[in-house]
C-alpha atoms as a PDB file:
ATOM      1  CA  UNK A   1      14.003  -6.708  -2.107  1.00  0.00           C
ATOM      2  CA  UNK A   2      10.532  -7.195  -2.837  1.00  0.00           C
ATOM      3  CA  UNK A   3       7.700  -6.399  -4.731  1.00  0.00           C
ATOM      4  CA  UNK A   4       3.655  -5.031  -4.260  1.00  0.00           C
ATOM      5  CA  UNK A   5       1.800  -8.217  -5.141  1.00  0.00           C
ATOM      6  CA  UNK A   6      -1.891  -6.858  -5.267  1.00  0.00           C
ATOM      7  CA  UNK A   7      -4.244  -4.186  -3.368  1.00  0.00           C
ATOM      8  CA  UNK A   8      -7.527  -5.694  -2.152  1.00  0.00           C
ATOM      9  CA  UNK A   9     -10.279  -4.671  -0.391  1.00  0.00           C
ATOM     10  CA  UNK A  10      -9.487  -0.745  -1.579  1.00  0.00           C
ATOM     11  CA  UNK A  11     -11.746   1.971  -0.968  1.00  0.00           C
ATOM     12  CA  UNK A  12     -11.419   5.297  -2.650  1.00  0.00           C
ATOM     13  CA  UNK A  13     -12.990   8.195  -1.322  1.00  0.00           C
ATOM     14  CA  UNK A  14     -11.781  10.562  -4.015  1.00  0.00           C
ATOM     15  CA  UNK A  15     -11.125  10.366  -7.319  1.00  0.00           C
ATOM     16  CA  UNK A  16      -7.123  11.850  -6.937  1.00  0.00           C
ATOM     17  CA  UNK A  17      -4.431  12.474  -4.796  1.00  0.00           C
ATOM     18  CA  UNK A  18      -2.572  14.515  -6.570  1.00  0.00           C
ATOM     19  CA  UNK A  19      -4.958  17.878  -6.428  1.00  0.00           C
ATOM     20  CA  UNK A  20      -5.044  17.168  -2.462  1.00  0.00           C
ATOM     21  CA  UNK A  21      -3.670  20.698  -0.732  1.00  0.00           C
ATOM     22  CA  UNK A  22      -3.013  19.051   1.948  1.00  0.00           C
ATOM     23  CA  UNK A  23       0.225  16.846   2.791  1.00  0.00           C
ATOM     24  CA  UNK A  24      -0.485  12.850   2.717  1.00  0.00           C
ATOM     25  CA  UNK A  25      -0.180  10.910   5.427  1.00  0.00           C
ATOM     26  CA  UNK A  26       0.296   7.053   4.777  1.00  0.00           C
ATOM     27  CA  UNK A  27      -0.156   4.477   7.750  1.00  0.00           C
ATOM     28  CA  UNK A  28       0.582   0.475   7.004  1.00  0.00           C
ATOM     29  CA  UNK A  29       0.055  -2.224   9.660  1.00  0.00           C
ATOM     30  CA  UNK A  30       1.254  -5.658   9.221  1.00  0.00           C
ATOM     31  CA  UNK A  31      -1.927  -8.141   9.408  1.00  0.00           C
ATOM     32  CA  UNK A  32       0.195 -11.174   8.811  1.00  0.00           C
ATOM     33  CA  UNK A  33       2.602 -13.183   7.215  1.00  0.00           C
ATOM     34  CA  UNK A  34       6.037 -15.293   7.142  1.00  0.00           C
ATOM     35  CA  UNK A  35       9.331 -15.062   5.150  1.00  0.00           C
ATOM     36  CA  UNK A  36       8.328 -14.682   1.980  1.00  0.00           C
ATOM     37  CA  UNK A  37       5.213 -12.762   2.243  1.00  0.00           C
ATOM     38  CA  UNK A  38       3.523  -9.844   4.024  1.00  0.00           C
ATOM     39  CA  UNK A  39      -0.161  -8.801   4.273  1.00  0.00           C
ATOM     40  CA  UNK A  40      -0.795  -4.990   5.114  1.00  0.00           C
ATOM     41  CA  UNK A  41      -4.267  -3.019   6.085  1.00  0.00           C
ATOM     42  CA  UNK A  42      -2.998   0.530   4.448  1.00  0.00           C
ATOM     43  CA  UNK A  43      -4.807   4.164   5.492  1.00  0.00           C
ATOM     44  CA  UNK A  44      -3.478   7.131   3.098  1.00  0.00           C
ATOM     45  CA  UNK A  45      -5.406  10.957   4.744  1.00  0.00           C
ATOM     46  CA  UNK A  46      -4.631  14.682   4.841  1.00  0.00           C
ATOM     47  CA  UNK A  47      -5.851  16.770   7.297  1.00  0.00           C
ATOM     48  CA  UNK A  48      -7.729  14.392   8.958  1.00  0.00           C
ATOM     49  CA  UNK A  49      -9.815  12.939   6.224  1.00  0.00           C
ATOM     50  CA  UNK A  50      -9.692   9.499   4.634  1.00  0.00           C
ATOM     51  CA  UNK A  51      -8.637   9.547   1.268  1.00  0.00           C
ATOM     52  CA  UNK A  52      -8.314   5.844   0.527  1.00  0.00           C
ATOM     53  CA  UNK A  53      -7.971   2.386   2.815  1.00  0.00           C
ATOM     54  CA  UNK A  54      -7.065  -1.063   1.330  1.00  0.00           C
ATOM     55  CA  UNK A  55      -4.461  -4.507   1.973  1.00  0.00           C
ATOM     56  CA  UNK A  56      -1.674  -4.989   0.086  1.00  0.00           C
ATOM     57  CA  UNK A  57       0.023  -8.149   0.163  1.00  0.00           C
ATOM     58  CA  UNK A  58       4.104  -7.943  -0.563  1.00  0.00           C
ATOM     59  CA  UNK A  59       6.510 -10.564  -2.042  1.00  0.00           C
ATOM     60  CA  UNK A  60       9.596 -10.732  -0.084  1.00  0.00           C
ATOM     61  CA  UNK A  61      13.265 -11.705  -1.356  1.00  0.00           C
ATOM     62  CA  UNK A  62      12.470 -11.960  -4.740  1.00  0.00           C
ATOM     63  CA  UNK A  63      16.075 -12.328  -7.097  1.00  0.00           C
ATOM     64  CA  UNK A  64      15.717  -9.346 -10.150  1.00  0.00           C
ATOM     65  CA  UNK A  65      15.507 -11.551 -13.278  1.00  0.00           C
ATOM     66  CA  UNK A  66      18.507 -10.138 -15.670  1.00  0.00           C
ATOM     67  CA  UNK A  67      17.812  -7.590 -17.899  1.00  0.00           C
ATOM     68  CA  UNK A  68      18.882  -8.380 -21.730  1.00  0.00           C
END
């Protein structure tokens, strides 16, 4: 388990995605990182036309705190 730390670096080329005809393609490739961490350079299109681009950095192994 894990969770989405923070999105850096993000470039939006439109203002939605959810009015895109088109289907989305996502692409992630692992910049770095160790055990408990991962940094990512993301890429989400459709039809051949960048949508947005950013890093994401991901917390790995994280225990679920109990729910009261």
């Amino acid at each position: 388990m894990g969770y989405l730390a923070s999105v850096r670096k993000l470039d939006l080329r439109v203002a939605r995605l959810d009015d895109i005809a088109a289907p989305l393609r996502v692409e992630a490739h692992r910049i770095s990182g160790g055990e408990s961490n991962i940094l990512y350079a993301f890429e989400v299109s459709a039809a051949g036309q960048l949508l947005l681009a950013g890093r994401a950095a991901v917390i790995l192994d994280v225990p679920l705190s109990p729910v009261d």
